[in-house]
C-alpha atoms as a PDB file:
ATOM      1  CA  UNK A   1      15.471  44.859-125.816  1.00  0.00           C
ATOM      2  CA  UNK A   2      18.679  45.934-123.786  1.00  0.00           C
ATOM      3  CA  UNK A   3      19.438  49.638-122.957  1.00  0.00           C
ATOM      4  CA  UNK A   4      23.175  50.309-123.612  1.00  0.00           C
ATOM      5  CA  UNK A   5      25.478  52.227-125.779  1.00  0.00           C
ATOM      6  CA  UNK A   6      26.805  49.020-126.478  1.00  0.00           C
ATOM      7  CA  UNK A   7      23.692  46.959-127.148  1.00  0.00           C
ATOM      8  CA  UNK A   8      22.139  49.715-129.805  1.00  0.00           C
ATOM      9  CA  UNK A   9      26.063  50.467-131.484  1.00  0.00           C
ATOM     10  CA  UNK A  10      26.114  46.253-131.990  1.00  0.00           C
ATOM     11  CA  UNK A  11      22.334  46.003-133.850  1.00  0.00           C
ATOM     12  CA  UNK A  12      22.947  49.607-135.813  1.00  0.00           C
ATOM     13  CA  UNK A  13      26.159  48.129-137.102  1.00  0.00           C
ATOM     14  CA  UNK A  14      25.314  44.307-137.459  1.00  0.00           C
ATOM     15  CA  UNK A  15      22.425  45.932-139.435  1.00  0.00           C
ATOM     16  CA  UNK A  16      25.002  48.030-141.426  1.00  0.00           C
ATOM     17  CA  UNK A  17      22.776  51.264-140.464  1.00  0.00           C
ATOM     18  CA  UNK A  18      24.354  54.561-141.183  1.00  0.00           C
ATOM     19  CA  UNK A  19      23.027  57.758-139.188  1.00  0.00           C
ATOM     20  CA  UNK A  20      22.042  60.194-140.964  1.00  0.00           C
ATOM     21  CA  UNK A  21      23.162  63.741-140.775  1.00  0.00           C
ATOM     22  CA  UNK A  22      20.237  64.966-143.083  1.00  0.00           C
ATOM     23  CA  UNK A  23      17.236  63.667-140.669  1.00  0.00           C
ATOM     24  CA  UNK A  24      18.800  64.840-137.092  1.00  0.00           C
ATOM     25  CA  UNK A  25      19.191  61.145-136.097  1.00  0.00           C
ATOM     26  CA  UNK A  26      20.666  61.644-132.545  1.00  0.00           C
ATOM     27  CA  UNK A  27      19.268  58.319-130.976  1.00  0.00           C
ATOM     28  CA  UNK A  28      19.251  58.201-126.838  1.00  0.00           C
ATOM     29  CA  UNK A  29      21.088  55.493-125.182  1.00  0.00           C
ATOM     30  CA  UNK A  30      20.504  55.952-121.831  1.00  0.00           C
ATOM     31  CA  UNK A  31      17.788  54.156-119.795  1.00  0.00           C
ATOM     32  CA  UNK A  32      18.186  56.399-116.693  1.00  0.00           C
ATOM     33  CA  UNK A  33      16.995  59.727-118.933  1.00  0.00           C
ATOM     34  CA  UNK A  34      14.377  57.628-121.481  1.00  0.00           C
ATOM     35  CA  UNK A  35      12.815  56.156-117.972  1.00  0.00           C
ATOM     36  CA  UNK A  36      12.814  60.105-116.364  1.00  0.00           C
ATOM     37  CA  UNK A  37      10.998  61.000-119.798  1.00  0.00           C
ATOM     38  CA  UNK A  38       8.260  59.265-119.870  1.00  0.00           C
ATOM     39  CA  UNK A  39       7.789  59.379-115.549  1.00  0.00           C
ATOM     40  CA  UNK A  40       7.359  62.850-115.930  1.00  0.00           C
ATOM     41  CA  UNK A  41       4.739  62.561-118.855  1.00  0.00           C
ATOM     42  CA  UNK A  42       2.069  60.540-116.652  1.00  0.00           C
ATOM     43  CA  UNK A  43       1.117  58.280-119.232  1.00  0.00           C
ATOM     44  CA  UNK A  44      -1.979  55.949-118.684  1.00  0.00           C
ATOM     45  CA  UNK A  45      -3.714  53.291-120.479  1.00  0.00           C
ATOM     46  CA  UNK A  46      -6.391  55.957-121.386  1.00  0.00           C
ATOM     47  CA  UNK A  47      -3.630  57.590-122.949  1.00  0.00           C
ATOM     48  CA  UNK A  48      -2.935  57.953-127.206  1.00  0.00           C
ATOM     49  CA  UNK A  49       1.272  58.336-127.593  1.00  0.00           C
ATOM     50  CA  UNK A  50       2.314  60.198-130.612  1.00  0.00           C
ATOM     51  CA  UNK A  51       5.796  59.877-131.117  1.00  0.00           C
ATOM     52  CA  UNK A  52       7.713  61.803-134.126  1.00  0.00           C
ATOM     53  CA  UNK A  53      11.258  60.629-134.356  1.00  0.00           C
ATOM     54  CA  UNK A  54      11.678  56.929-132.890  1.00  0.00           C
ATOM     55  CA  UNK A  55      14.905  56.287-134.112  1.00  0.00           C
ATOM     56  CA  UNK A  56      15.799  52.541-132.587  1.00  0.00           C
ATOM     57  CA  UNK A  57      13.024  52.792-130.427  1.00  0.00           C
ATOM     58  CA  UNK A  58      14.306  53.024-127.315  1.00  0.00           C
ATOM     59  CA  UNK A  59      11.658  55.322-126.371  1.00  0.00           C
ATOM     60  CA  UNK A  60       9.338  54.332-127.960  1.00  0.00           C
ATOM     61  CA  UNK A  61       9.570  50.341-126.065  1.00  0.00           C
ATOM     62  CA  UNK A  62       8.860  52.098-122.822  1.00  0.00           C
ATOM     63  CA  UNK A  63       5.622  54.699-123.944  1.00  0.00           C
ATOM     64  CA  UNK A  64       4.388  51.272-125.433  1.00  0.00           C
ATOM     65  CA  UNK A  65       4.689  49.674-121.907  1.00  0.00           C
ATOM     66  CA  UNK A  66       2.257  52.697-120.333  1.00  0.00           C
ATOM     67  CA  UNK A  67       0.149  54.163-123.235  1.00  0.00           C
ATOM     68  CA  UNK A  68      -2.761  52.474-124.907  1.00  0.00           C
ATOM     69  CA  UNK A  69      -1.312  52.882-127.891  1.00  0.00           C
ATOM     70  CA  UNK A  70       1.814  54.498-129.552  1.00  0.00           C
ATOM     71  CA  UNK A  71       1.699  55.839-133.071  1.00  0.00           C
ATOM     72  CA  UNK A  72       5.071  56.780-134.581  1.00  0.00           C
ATOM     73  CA  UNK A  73       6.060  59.133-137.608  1.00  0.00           C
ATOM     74  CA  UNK A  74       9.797  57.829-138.856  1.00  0.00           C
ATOM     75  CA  UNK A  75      10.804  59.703-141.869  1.00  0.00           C
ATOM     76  CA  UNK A  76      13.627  57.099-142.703  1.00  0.00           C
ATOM     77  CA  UNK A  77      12.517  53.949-143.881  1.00  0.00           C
ATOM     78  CA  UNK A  78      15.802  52.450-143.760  1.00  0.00           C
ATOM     79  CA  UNK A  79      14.892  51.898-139.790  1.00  0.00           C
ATOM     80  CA  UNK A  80      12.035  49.536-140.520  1.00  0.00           C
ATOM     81  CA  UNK A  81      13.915  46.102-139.562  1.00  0.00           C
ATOM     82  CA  UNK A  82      15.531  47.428-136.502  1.00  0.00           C
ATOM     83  CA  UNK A  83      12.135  49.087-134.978  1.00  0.00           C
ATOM     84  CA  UNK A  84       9.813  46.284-135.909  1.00  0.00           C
ATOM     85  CA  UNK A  85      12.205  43.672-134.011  1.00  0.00           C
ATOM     86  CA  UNK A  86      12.965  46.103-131.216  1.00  0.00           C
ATOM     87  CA  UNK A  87       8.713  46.911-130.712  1.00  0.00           C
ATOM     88  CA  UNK A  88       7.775  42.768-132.068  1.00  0.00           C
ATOM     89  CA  UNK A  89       6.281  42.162-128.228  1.00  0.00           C
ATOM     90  CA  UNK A  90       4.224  45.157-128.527  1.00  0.00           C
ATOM     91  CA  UNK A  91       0.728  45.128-130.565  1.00  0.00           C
ATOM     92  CA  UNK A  92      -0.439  48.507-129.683  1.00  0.00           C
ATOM     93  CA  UNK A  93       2.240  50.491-131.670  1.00  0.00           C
ATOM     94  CA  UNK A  94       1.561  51.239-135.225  1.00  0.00           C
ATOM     95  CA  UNK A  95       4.867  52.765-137.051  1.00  0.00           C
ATOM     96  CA  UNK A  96       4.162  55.254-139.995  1.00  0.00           C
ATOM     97  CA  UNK A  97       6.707  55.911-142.577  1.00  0.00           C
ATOM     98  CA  UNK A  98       6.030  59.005-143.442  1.00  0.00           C
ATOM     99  CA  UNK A  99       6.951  62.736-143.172  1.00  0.00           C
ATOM    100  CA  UNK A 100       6.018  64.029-140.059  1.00  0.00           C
ATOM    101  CA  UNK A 101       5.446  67.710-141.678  1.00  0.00           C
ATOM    102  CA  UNK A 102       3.499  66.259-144.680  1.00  0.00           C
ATOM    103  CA  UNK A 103       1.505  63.807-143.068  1.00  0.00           C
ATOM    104  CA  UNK A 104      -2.569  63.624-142.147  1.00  0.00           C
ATOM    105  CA  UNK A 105      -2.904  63.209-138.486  1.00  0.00           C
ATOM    106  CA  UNK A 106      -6.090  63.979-137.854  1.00  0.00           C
ATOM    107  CA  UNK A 107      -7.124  61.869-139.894  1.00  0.00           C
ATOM    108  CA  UNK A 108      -5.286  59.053-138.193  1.00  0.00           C
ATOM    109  CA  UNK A 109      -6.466  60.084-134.825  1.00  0.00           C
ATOM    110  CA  UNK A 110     -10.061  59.248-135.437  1.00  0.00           C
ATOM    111  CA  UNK A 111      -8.621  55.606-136.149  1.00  0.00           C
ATOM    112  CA  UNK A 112      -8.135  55.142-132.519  1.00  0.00           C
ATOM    113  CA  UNK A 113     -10.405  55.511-129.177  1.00  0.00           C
ATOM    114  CA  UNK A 114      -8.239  57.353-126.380  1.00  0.00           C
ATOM    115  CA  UNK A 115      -9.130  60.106-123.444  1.00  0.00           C
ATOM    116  CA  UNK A 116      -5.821  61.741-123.643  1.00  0.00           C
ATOM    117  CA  UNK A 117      -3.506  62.314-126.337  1.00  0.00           C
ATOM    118  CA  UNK A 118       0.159  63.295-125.487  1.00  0.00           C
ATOM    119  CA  UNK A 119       2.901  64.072-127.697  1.00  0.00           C
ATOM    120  CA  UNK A 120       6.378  62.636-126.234  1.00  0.00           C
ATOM    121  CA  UNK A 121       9.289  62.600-128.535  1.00  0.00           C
ATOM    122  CA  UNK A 122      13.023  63.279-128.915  1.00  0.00           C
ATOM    123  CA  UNK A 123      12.490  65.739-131.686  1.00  0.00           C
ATOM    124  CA  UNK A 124      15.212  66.210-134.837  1.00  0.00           C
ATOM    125  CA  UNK A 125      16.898  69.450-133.852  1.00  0.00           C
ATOM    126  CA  UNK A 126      16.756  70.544-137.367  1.00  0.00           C
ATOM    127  CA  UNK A 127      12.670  70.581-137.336  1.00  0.00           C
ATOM    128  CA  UNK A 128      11.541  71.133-133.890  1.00  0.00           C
ATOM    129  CA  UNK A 129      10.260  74.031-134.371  1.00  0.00           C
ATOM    130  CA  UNK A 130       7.968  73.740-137.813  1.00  0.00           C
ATOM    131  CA  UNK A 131       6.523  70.126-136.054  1.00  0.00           C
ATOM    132  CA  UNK A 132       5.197  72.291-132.705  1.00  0.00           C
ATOM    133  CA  UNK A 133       3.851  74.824-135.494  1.00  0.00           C
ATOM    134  CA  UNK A 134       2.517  71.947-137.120  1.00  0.00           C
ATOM    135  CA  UNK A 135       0.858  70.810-134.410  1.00  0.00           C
ATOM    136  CA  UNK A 136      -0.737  73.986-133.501  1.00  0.00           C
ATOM    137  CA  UNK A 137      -2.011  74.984-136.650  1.00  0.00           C
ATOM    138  CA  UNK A 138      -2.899  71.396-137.597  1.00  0.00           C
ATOM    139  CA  UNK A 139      -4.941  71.828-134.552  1.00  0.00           C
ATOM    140  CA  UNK A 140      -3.884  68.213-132.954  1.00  0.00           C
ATOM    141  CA  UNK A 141      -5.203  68.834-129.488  1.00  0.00           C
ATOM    142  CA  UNK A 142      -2.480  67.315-127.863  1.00  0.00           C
ATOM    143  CA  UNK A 143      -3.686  67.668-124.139  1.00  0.00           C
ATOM    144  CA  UNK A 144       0.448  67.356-122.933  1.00  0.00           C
ATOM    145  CA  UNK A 145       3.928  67.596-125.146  1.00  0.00           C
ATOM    146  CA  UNK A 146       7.233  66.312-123.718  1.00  0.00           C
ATOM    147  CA  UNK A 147      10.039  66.616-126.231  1.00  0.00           C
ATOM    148  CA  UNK A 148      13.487  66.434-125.943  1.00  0.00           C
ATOM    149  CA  UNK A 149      14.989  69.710-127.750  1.00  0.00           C
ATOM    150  CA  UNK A 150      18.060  71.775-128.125  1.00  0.00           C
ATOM    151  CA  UNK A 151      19.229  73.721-124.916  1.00  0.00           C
ATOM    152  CA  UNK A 152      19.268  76.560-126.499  1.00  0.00           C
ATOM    153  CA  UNK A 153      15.971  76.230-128.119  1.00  0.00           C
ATOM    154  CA  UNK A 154      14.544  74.868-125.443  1.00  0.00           C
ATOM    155  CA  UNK A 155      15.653  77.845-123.669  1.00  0.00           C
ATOM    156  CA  UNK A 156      13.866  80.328-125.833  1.00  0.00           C
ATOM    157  CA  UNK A 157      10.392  78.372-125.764  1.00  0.00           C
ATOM    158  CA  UNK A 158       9.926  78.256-122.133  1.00  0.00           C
ATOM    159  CA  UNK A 159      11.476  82.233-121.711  1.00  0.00           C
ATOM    160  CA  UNK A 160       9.547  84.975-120.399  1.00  0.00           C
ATOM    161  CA  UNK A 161       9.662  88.382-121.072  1.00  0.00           C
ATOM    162  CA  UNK A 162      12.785  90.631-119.509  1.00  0.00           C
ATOM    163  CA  UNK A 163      15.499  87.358-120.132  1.00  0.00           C
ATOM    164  CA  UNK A 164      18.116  87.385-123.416  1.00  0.00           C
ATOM    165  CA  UNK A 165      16.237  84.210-124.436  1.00  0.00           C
ATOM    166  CA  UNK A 166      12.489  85.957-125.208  1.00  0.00           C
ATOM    167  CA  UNK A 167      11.122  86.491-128.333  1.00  0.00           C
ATOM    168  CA  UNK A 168       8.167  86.209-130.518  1.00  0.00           C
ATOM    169  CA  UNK A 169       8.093  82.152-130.864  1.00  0.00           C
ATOM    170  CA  UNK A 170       8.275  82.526-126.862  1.00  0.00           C
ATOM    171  CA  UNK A 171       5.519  84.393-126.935  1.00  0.00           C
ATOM    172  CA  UNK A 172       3.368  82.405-129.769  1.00  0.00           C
ATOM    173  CA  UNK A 173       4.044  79.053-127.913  1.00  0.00           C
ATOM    174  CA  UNK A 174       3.148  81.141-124.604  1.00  0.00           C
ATOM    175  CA  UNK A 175       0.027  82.054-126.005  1.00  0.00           C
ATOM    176  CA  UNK A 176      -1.318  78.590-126.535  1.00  0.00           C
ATOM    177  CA  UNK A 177       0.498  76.248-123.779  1.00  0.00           C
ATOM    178  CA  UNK A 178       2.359  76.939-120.572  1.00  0.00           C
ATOM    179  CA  UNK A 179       5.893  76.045-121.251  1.00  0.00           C
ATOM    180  CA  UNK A 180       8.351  74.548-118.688  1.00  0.00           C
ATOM    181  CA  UNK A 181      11.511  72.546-118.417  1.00  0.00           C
ATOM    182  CA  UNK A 182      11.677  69.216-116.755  1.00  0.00           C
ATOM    183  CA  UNK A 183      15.082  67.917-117.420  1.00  0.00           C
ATOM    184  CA  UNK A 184      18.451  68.658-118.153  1.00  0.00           C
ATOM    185  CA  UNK A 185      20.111  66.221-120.732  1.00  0.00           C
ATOM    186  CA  UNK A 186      23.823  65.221-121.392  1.00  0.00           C
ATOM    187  CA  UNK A 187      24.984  65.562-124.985  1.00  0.00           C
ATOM    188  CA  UNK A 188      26.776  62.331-123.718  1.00  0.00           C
ATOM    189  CA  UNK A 189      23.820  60.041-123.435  1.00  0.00           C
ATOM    190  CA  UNK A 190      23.490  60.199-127.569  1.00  0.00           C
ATOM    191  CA  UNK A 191      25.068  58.179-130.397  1.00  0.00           C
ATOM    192  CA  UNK A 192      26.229  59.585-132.170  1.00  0.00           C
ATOM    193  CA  UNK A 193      27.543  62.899-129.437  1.00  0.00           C
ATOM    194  CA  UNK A 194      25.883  65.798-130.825  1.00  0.00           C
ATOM    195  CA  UNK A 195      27.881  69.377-130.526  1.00  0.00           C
ATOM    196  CA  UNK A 196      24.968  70.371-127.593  1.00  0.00           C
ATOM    197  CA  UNK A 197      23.246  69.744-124.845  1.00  0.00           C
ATOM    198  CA  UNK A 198      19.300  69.214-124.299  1.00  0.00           C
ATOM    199  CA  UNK A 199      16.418  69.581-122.273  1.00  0.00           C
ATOM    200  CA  UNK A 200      13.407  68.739-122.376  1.00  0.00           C
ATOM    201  CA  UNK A 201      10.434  70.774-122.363  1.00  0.00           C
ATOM    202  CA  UNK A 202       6.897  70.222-120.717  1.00  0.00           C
ATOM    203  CA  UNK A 203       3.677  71.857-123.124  1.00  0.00           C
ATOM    204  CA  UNK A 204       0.262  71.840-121.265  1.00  0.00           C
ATOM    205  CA  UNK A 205      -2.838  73.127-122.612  1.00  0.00           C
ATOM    206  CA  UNK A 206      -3.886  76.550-121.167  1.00  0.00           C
ATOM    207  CA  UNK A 207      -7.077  78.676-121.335  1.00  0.00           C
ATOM    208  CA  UNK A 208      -5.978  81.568-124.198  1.00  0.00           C
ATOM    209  CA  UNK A 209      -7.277  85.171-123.521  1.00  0.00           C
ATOM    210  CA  UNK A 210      -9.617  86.780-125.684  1.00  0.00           C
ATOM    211  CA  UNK A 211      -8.006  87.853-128.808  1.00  0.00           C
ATOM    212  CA  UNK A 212     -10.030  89.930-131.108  1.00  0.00           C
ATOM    213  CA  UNK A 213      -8.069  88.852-134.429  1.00  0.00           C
ATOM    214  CA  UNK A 214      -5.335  85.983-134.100  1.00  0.00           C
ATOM    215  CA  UNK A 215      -3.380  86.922-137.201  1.00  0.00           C
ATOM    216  CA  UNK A 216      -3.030  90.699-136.273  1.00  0.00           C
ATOM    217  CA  UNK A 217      -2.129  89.345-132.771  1.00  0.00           C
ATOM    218  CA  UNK A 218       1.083  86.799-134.365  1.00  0.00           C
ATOM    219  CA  UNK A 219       1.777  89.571-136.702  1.00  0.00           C
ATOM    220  CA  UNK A 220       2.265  92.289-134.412  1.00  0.00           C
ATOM    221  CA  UNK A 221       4.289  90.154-132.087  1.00  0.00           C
ATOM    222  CA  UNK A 222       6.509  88.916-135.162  1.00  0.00           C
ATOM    223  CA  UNK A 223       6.739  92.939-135.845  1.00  0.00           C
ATOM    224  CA  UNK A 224       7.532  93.976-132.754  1.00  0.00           C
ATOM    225  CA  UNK A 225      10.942  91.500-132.494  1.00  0.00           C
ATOM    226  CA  UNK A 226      11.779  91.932-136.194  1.00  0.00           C
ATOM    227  CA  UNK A 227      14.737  93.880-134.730  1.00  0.00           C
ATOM    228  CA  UNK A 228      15.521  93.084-131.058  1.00  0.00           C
ATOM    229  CA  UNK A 229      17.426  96.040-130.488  1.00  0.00           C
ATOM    230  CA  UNK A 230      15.434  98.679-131.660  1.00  0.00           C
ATOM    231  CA  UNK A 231      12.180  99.994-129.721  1.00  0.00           C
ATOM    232  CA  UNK A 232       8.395  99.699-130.447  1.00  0.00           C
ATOM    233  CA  UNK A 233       8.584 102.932-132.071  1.00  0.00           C
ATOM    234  CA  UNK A 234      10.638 101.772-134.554  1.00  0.00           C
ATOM    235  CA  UNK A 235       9.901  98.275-135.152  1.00  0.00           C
ATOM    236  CA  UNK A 236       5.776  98.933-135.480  1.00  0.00           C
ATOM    237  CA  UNK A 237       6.171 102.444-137.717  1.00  0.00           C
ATOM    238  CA  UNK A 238       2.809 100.706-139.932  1.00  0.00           C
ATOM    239  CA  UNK A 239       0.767 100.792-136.992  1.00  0.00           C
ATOM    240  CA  UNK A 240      -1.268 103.046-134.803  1.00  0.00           C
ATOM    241  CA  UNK A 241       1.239 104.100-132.705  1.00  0.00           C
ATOM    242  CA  UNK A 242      -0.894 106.798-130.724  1.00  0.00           C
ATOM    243  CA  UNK A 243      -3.406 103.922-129.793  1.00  0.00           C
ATOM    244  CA  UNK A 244      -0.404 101.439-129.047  1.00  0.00           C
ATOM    245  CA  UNK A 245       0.892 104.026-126.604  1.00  0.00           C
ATOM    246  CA  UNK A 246      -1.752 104.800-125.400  1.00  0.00           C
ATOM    247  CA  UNK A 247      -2.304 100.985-123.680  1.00  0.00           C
ATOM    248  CA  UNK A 248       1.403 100.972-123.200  1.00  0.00           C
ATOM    249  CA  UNK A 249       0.469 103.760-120.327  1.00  0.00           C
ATOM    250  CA  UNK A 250      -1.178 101.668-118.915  1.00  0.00           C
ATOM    251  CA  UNK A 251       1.769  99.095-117.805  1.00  0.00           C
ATOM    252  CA  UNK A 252       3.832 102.020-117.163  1.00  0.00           C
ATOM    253  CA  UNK A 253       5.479 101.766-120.660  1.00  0.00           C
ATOM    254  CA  UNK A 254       6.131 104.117-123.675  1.00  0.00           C
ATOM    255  CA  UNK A 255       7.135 103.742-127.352  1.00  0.00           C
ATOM    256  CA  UNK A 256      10.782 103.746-126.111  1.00  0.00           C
ATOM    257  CA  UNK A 257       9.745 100.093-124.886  1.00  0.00           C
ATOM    258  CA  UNK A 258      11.512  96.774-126.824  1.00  0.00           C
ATOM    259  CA  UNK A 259       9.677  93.985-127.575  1.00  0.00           C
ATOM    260  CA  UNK A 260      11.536  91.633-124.615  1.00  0.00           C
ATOM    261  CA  UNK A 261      10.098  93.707-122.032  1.00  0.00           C
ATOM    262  CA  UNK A 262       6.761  92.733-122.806  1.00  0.00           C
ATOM    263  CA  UNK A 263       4.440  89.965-121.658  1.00  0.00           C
ATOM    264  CA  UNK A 264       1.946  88.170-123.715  1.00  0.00           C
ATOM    265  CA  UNK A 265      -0.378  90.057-121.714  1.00  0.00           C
ATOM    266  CA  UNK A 266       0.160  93.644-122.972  1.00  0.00           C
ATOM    267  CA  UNK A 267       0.714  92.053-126.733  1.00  0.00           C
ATOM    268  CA  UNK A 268      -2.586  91.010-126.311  1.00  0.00           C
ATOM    269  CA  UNK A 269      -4.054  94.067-124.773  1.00  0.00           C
ATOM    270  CA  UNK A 270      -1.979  96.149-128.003  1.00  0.00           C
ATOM    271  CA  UNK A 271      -3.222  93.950-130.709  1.00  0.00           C
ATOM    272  CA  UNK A 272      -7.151  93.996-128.839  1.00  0.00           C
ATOM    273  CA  UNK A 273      -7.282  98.079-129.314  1.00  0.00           C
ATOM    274  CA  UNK A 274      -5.991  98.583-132.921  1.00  0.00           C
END
């Protein structure tokens, strides 16, 4: 398989393959940024690959190269021919046609024997978001996730608390991984260009705090951003606002406090003492 914009534009169109709008297909054509991807993921051969997304396969050819085995959810079955000749050297990838967001994982996980599983993908912008929420409350104990994402999303998973980019998915994602960037991308190394650049974004396992009740925690955090601009006071009028304040004291805050200036510490200190 070659690596060029060339190369991939020749087989898409020889195979009369039209990219489609409707499933985010953005494929990466640049062997420079697929080769920094999957460097910075560590891959072994203890390691278990699930990719969501493979497009051509581009990225997919090189996990297979490292990883034990790859397993890949592609939503658009019209890619079968092209992936199955681009990955025919390769036994140890296994190609699902399904729905990412519909699909049983677990229960293909305990098909295969691995020590790590990692998560490396150039995600559909459209459905980043509800395929990390899928894997969290799937519970796929993914012990590392490398995706490719929207700047701007991106940008808002890996914030912390005092930047214009925080909010409550930054904090959900914060309270279950720690969250960092390891690469700018180009909107220019994608056919077709998208409007945006990317980055992509490093998720690592972390040890969560003690949280007394995990749904008032998410709720309370969802609550307390349901309108950025307005204070605690506001934003959390159906809760206990005397015992909120009251831990609020002790991070030198008050009720005049907004949501952004908050770490996921004092959420979960808030949500621990109502």
């Amino acid at each position: 398989m070659e690596y060029s914009p060339k190369k991939i534009k020749e087989e898409l169109e020889n195979k009369n393959f039209n990219l489609k709008k409707k499933f985010g297909q953005n494929f990466i054509v640049d062997e420079n940024i697929i080769d920094s991807i999957v460097n910075k993921a560590q891959i072994t051969k203890n390691t278990l690959v699930l990719e969501i997304g493979p497009g051509a396969g581009s990225l997919t050819y090189k996990l297979a190269k490292l990883a034990k085995n790859v397993i890949c959810y592609e939503i658009d079955t019209t890619l079968k021919e092209i992936l199955e000749n681009n990955l025919r050297e390769y036994n140890n990838v296994e190609i699902i046609y399904e729905d990412f967001l519909k699909a049983n994982v677990l229960d293909k996980l305990k098909e295969y024997d691995f020590k790590q599983l990692y998560v490396v993908a150039n995600l559909p912008y459209y459905i980043t978001t509800p395929i990390l929420i899928k894997i969290i409350e799937d519970n796929i104990l993914a012990d590392k996730i490398v995706v490719m994402v929207q700047k701007e999303v991106g940008d808002r998973f890996k914030a912390k608390s005092n930047s214009k980019d925080y909010n409550s998915l930054s904090v959900y994602l914060n309270y279950y991984f720690n969250v960092k960037k390891i690469l700018d991308v180009s909107r220019n190394v994608f056919i077709p260009r998208p409007n945006v650049d990317s980055i992509v974004v490093e998720f690592t396992k972390k040890e969560r705090k003690k949280l007394k009740d995990e749904q008032l925690f998410f709720k309370l955090v969802r609550d307390a951003f349901k309108q950025k601009r307005k204070n605690l006071r506001n934003n959390l009028k159906g809760y206990n606002l005397d015992k909120i304040e009251e831990v609020l004291k002790k991070y030198n805050f008050d009720l005049t406090v907004r949501a952004e200036q908050l770490d996921i510490d004092v959420f979960i200190d808030i949500a621990n003492n109502l």
